[in-house]
Protein backbone atom coordinates (compact mmCIF):
# COMPACT_ATOMS: atom_id res chain seq x y z
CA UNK A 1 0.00 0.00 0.00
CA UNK A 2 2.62 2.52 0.93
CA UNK A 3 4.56 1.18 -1.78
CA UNK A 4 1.99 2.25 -4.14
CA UNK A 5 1.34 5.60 -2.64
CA UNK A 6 5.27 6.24 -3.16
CA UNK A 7 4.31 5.49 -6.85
CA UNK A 8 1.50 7.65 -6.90
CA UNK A 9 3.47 10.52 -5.20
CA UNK A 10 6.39 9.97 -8.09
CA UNK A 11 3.99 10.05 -10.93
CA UNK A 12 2.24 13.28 -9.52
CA UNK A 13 5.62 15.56 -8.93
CA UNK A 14 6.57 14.08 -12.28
CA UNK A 15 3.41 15.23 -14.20
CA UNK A 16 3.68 18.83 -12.33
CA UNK A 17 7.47 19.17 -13.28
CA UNK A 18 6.14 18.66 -17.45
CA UNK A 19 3.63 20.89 -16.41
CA UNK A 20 5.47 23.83 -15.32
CA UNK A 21 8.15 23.12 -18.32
CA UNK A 22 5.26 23.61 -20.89
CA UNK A 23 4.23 26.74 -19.02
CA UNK A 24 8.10 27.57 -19.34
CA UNK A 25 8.04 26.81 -23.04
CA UNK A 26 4.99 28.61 -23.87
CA UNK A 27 6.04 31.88 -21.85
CA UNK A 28 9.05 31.90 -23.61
CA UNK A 29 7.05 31.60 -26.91
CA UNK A 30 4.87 34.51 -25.81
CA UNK A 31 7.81 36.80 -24.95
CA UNK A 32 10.03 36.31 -28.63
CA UNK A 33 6.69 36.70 -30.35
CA UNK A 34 5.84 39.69 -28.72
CA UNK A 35 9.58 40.89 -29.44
CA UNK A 36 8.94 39.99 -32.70
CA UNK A 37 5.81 41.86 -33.00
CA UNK A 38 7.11 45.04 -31.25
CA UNK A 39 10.33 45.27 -33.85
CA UNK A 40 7.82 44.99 -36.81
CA UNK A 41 5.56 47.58 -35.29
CA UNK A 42 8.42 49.93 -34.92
CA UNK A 43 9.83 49.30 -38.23
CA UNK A 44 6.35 49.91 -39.72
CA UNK A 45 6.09 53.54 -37.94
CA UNK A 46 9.38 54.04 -38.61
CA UNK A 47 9.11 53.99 -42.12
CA UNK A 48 5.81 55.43 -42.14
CA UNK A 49 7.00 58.04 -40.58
CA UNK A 50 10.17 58.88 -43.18
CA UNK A 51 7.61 59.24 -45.77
């Protein structure tokens, strides 16, 4: 029984640890593709802004 429990316990802190890695993963995602988004912005006003 406690043997099992152990198990249970392993699989659980496993599972969270993927969990928070795909949270880490997609925040990182979120963060170069608003970079992204903010350079082309600023390029766009830039240039609009030369003409």
């Amino acid at each position: 029984m406690f043997g099992f429990l152990k198990v249970n316990e392993e699989a659980k802190r496993n599972n969270y640890d993927r969990h928070i890695e795909e949270k880490r993963k997609k925040r990182l995602f979120d963060i170069i593709f608003f970079s992204i988004s903010f350079i082309l912005l600023n390029l766009i006003l830039y240039f609009i802004t030369k003409v």
